[in-house]
PDB file of N, CA and C in Angstrom:
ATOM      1  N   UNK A   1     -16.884  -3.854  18.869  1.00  0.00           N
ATOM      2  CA  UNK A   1     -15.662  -4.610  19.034  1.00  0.00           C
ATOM      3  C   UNK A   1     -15.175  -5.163  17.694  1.00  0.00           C
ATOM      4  N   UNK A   2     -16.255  -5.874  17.105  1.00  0.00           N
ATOM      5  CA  UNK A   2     -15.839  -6.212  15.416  1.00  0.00           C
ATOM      6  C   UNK A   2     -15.211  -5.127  14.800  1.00  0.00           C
ATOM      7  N   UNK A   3     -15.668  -3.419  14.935  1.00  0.00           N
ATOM      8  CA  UNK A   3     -15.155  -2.845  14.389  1.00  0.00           C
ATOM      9  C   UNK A   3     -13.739  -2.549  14.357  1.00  0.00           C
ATOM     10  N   UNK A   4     -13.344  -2.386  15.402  1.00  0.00           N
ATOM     11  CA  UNK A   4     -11.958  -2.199  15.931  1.00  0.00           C
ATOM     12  C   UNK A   4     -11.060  -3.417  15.493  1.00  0.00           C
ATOM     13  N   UNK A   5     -11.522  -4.248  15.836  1.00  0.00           N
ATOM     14  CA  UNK A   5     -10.728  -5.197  15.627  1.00  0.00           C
ATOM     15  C   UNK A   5     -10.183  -5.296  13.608  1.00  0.00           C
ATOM     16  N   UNK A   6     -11.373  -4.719  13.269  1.00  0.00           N
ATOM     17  CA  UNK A   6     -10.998  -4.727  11.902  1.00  0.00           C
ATOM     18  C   UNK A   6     -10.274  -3.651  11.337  1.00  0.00           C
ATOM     19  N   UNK A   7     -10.367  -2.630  11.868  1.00  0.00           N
ATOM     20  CA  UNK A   7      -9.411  -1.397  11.639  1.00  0.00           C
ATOM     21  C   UNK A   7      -8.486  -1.141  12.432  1.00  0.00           C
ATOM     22  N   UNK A   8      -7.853  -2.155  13.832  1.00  0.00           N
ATOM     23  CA  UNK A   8      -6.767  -2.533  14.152  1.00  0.00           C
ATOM     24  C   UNK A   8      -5.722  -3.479  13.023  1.00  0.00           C
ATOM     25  N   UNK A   9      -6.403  -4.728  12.004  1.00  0.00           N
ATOM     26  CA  UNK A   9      -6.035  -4.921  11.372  1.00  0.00           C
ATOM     27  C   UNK A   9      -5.536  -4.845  10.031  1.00  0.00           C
ATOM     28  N   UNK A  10      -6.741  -3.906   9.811  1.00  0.00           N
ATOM     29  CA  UNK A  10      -6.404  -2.890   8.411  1.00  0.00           C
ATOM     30  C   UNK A  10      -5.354  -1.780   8.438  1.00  0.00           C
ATOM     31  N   UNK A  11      -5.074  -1.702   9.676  1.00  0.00           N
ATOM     32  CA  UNK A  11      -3.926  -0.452  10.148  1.00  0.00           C
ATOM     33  C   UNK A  11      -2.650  -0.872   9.628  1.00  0.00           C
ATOM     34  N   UNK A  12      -2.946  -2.228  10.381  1.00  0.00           N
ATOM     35  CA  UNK A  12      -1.349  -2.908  10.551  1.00  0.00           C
ATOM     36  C   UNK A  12      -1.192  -3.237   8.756  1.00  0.00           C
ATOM     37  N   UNK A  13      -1.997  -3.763   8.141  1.00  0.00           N
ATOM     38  CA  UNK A  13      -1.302  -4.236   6.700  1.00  0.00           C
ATOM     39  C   UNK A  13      -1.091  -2.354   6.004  1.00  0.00           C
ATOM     40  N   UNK A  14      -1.756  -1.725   6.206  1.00  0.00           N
ATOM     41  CA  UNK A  14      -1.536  -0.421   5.520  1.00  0.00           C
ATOM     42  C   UNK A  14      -0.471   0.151   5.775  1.00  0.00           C
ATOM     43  N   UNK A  15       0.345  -0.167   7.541  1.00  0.00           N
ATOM     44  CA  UNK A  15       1.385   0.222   7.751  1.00  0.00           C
ATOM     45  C   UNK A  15       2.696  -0.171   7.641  1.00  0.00           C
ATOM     46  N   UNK A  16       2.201  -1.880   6.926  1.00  0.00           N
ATOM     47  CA  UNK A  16       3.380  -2.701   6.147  1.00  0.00           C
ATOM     48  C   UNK A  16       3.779  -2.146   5.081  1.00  0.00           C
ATOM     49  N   UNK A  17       2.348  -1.998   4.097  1.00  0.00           N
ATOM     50  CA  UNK A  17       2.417  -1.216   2.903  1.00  0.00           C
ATOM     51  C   UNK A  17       3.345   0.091   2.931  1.00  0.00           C
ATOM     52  N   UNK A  18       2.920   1.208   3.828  1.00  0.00           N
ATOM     53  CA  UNK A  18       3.983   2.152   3.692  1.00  0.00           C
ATOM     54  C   UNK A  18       5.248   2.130   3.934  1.00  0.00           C
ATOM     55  N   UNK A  19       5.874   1.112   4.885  1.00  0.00           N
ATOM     56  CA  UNK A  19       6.767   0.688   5.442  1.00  0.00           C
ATOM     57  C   UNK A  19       7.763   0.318   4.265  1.00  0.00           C
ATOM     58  N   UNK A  20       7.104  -0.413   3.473  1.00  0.00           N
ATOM     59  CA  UNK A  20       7.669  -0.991   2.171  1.00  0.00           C
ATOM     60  C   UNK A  20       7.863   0.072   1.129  1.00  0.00           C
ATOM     61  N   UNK A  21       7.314   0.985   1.226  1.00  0.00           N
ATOM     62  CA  UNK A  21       7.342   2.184  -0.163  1.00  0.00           C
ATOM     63  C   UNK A  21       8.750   2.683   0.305  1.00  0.00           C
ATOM     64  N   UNK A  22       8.712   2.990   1.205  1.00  0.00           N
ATOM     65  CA  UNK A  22      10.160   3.957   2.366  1.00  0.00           C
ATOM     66  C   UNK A  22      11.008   3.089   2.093  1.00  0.00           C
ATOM     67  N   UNK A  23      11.173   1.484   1.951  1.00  0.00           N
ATOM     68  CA  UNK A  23      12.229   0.971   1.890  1.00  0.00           C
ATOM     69  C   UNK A  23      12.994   0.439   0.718  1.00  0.00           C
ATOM     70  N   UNK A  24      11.815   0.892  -0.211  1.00  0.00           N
ATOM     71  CA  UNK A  24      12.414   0.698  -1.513  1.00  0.00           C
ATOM     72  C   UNK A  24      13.817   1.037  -1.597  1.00  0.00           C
ATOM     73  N   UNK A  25      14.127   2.245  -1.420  1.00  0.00           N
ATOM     74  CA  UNK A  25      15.954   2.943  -1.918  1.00  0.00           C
ATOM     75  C   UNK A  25      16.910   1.837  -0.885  1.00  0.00           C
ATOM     76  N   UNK A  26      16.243   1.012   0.370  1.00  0.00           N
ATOM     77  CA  UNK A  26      17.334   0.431   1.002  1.00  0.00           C
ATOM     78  C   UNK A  26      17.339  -0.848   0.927  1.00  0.00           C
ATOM     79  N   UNK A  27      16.745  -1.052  -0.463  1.00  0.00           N
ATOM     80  CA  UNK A  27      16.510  -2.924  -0.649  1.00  0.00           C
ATOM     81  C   UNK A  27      17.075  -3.161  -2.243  1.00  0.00           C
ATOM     82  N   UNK A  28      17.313  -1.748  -2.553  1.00  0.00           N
ATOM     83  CA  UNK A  28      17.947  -1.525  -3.937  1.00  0.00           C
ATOM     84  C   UNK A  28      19.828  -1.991  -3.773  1.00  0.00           C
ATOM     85  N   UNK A  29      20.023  -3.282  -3.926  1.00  0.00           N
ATOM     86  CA  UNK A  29      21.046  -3.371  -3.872  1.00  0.00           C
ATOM     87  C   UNK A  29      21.240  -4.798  -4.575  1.00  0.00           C
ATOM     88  N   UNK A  30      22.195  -4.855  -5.189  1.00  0.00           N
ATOM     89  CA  UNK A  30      22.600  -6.293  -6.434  1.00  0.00           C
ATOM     90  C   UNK A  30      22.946  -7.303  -5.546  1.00  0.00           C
ATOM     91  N   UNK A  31      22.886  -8.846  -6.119  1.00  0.00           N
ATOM     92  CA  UNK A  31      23.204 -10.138  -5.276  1.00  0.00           C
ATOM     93  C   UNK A  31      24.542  -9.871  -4.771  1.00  0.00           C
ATOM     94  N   UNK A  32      25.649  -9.132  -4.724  1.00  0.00           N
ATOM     95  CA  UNK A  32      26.431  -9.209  -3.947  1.00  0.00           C
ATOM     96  C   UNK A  32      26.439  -8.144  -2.988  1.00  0.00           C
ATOM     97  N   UNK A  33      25.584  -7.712  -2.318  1.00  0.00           N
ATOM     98  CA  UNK A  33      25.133  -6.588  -1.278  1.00  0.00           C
ATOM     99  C   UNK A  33      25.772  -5.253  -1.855  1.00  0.00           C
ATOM    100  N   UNK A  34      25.827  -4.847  -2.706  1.00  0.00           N
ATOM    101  CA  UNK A  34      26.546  -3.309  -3.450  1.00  0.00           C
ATOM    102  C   UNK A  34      25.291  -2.993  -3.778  1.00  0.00           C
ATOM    103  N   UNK A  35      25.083  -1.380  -3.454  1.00  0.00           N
ATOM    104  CA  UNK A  35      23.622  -0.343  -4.088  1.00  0.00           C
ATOM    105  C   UNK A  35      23.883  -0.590  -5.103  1.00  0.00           C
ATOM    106  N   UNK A  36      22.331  -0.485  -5.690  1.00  0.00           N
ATOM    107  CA  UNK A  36      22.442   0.123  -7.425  1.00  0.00           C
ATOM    108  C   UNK A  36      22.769   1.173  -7.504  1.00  0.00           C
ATOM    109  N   UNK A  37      22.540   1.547  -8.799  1.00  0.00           N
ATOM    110  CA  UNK A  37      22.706   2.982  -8.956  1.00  0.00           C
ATOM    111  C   UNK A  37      22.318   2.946 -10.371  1.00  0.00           C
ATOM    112  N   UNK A  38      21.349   3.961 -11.057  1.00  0.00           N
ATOM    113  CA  UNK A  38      21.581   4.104 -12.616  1.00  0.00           C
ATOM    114  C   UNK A  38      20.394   4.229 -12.833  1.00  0.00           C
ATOM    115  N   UNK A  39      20.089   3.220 -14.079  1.00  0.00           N
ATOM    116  CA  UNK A  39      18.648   2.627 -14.580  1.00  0.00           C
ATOM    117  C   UNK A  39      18.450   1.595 -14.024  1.00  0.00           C
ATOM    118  N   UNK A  40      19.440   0.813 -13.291  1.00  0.00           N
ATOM    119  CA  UNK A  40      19.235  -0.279 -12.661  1.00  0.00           C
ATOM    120  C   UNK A  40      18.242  -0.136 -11.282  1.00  0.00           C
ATOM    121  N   UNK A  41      18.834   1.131 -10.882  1.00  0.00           N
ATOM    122  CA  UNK A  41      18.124   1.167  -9.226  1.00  0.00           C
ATOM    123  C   UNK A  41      16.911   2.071  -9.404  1.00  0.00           C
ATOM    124  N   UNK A  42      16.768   2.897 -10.526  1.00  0.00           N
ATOM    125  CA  UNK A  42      15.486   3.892 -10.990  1.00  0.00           C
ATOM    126  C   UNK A  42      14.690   2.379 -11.340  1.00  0.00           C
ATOM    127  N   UNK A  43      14.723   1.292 -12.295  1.00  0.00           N
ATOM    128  CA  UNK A  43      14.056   0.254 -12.440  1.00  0.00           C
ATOM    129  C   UNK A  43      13.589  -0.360 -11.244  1.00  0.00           C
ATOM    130  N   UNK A  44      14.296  -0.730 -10.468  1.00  0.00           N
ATOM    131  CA  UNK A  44      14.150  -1.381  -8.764  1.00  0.00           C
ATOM    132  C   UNK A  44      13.061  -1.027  -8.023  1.00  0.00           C
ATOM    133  N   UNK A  45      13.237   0.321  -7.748  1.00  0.00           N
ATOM    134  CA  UNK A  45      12.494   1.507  -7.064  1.00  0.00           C
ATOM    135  C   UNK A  45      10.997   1.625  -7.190  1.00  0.00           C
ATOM    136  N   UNK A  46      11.302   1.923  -9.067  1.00  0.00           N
ATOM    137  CA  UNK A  46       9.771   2.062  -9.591  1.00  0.00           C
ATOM    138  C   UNK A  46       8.878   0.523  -9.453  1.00  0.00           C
ATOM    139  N   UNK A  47       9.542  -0.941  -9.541  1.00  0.00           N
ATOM    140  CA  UNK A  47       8.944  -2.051  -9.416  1.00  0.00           C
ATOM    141  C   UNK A  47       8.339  -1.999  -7.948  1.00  0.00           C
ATOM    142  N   UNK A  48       9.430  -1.717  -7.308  1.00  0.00           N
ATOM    143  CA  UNK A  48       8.991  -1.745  -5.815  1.00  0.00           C
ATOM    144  C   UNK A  48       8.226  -1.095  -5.142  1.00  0.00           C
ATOM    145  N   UNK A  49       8.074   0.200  -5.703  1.00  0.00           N
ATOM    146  CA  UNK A  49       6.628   1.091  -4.928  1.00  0.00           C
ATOM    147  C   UNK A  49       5.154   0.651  -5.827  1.00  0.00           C
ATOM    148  N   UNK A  50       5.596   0.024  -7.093  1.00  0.00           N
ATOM    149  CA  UNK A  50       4.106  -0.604  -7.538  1.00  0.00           C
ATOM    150  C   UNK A  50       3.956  -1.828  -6.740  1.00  0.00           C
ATOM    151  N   UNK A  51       4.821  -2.431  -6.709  1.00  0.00           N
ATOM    152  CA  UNK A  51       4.512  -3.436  -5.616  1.00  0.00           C
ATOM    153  C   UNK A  51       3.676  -3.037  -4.020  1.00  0.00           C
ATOM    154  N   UNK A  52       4.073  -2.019  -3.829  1.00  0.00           N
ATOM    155  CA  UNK A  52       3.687  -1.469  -2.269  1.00  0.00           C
ATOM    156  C   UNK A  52       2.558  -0.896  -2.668  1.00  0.00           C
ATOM    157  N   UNK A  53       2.126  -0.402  -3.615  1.00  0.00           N
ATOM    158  CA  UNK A  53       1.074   0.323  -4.053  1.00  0.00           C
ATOM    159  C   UNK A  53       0.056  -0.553  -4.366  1.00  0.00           C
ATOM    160  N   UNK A  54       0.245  -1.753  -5.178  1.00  0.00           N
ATOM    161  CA  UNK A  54      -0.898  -3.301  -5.275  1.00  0.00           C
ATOM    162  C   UNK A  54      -0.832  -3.561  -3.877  1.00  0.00           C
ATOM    163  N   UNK A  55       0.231  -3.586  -2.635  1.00  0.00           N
ATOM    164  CA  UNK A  55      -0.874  -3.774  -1.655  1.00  0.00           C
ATOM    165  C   UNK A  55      -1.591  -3.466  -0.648  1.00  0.00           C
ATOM    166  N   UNK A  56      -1.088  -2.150  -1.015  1.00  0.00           N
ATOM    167  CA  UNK A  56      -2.052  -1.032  -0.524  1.00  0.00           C
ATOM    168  C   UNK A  56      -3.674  -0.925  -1.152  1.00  0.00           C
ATOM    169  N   UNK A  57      -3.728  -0.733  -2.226  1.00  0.00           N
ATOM    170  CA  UNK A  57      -4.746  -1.284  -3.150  1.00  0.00           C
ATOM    171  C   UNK A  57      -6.048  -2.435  -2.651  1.00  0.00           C
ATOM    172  N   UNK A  58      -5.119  -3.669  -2.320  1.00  0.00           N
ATOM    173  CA  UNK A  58      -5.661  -4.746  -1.647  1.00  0.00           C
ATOM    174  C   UNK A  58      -6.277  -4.632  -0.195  1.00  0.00           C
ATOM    175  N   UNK A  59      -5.499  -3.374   0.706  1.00  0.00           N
ATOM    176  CA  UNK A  59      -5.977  -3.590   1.754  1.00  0.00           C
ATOM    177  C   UNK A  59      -6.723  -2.494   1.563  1.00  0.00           C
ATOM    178  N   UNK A  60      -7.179  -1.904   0.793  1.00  0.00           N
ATOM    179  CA  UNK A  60      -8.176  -0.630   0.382  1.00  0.00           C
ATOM    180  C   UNK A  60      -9.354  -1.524   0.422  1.00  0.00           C
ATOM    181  N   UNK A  61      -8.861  -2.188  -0.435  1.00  0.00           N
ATOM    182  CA  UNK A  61     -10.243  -2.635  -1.753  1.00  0.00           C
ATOM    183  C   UNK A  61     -11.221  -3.344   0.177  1.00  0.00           C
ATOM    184  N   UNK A  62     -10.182  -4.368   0.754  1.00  0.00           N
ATOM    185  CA  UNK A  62     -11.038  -4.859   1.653  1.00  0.00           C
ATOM    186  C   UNK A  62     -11.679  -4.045   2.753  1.00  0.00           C
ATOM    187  N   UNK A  63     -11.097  -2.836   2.555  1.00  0.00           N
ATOM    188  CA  UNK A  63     -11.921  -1.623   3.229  1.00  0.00           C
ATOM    189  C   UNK A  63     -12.846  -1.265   3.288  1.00  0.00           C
ATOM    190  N   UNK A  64     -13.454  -1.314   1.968  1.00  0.00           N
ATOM    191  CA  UNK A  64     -14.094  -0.502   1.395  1.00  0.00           C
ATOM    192  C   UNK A  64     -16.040  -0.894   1.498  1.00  0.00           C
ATOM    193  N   UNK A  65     -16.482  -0.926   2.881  1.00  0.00           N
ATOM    194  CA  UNK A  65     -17.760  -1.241   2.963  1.00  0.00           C
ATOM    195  C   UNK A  65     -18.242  -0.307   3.757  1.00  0.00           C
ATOM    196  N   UNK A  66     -19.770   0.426   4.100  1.00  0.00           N
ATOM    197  CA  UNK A  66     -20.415   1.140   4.145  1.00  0.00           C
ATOM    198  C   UNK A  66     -20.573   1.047   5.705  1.00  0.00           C
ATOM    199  N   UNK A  67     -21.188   1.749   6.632  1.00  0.00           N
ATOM    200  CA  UNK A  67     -21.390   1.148   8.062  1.00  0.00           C
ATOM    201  C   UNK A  67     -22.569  -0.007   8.254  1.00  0.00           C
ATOM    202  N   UNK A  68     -22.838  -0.441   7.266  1.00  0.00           N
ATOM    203  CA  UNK A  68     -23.721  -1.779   7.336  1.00  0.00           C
ATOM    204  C   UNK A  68     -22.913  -2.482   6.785  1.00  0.00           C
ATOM    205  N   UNK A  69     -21.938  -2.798   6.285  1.00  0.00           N
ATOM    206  CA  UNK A  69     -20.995  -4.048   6.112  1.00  0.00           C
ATOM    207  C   UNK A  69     -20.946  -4.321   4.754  1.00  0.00           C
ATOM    208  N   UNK A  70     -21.848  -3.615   3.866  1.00  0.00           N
ATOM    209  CA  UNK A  70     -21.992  -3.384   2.161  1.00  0.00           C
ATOM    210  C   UNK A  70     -20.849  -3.291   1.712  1.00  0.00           C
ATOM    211  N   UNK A  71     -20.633  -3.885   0.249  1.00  0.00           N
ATOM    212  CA  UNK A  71     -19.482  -3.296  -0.319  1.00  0.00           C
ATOM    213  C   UNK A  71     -20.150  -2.123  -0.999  1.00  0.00           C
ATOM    214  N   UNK A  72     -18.972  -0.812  -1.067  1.00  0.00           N
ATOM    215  CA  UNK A  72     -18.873   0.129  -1.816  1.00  0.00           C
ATOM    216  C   UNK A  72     -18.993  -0.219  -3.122  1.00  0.00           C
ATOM    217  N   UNK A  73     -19.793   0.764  -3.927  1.00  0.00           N
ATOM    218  CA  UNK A  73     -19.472   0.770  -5.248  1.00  0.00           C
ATOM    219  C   UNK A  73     -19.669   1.931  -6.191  1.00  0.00           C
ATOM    220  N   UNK A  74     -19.723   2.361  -7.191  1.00  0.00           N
ATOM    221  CA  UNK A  74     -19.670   3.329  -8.328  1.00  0.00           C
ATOM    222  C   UNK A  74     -18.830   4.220  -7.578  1.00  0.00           C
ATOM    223  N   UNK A  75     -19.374   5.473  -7.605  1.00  0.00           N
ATOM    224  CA  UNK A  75     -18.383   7.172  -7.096  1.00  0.00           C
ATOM    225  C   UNK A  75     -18.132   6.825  -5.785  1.00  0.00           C
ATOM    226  N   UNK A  76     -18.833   6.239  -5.182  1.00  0.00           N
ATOM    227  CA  UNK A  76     -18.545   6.499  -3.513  1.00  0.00           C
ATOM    228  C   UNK A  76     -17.103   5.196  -3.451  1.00  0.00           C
ATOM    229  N   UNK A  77     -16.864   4.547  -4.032  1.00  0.00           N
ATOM    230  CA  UNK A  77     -16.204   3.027  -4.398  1.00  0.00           C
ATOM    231  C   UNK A  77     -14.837   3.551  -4.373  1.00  0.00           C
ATOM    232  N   UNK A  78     -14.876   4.578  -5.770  1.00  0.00           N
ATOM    233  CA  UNK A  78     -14.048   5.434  -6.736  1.00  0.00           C
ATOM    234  C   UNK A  78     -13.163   6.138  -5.475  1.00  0.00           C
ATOM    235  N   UNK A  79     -13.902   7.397  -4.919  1.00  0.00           N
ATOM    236  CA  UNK A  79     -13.843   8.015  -3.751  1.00  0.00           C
ATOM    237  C   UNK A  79     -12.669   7.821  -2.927  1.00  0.00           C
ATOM    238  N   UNK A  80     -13.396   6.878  -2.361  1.00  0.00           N
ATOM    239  CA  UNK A  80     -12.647   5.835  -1.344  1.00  0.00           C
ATOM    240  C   UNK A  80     -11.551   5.060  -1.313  1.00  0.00           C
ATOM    241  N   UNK A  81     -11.373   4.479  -2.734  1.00  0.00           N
ATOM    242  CA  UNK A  81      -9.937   3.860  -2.857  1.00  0.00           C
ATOM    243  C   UNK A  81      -9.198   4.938  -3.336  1.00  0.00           C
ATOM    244  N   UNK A  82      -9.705   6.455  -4.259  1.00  0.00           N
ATOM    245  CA  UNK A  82      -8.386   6.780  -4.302  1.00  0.00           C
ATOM    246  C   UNK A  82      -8.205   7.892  -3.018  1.00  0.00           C
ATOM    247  N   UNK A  83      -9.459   8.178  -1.939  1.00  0.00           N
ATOM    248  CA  UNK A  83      -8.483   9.079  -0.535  1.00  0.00           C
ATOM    249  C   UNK A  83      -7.482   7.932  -0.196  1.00  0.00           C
ATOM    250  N   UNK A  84      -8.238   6.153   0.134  1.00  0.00           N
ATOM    251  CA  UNK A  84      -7.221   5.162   0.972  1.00  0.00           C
ATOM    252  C   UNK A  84      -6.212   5.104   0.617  1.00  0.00           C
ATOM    253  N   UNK A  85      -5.701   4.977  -1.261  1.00  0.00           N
ATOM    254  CA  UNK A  85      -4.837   4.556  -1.466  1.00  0.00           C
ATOM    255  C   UNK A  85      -3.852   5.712  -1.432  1.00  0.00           C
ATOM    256  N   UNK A  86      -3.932   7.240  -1.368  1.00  0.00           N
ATOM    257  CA  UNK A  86      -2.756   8.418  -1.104  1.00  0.00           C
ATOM    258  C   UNK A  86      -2.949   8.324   0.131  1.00  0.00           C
ATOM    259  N   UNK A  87      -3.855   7.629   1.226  1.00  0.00           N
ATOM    260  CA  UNK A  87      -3.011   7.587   2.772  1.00  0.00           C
ATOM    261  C   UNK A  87      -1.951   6.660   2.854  1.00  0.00           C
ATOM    262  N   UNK A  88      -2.381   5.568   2.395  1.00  0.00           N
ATOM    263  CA  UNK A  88      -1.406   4.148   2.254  1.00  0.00           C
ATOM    264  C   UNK A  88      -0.188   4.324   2.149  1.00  0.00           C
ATOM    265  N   UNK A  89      -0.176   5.590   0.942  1.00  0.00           N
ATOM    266  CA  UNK A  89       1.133   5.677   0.328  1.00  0.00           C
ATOM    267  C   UNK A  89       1.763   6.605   0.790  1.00  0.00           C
ATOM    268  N   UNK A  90       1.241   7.354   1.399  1.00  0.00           N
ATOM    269  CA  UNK A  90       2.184   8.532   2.387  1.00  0.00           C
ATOM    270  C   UNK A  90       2.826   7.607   3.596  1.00  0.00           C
ATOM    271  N   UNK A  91       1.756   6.942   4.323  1.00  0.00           N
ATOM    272  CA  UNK A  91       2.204   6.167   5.232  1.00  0.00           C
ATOM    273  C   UNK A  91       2.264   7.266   6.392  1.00  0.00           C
TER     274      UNK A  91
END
């Protein structure tokens, strides 16, 4: 039951995370509600999927323990955050 409950919750922040990468192009827009467009909205974009990507990252990192409740570490550590973090980010 602990388990589930924890990868019911790890679901949900991973699926914020992707949620947020996708919405980058529709949050790209200046204080008076007009899209960017340019270097302005290529700048936007790229801030905003590193943003989605640190917290994807975050909900990796708290992932990342063994079936005894260990934290991961060295290659298997490595491994693991970077399969989690290209699921995160596909979404």
């Amino acid at each position: 039951m602990k388990k589930l409950l924890s990868f019911v919750v790890l679901g949900t922040c991973l699926l914020a995370g992707a949620a947020q990468a996708q919405s980058c192009d529709a949050k790209a827009v200046d204080k008076n509600g007009k899209p960017l467009s340019g270097a302005a909205k290529s700048s936007f974009v790229k801030k905003c999927e590193k943003d989605a990507m640190d917290g994807a990252a975050a909900a990796c990192a708290a992932k990342a323990v063994d079936k005894n409740g260990k934290a991961l570490a060295g290659a298997a550590k490595s491994s693991f955050m970077k399969k989690c973090e290209q699921e995160a980010v596909k979404g």
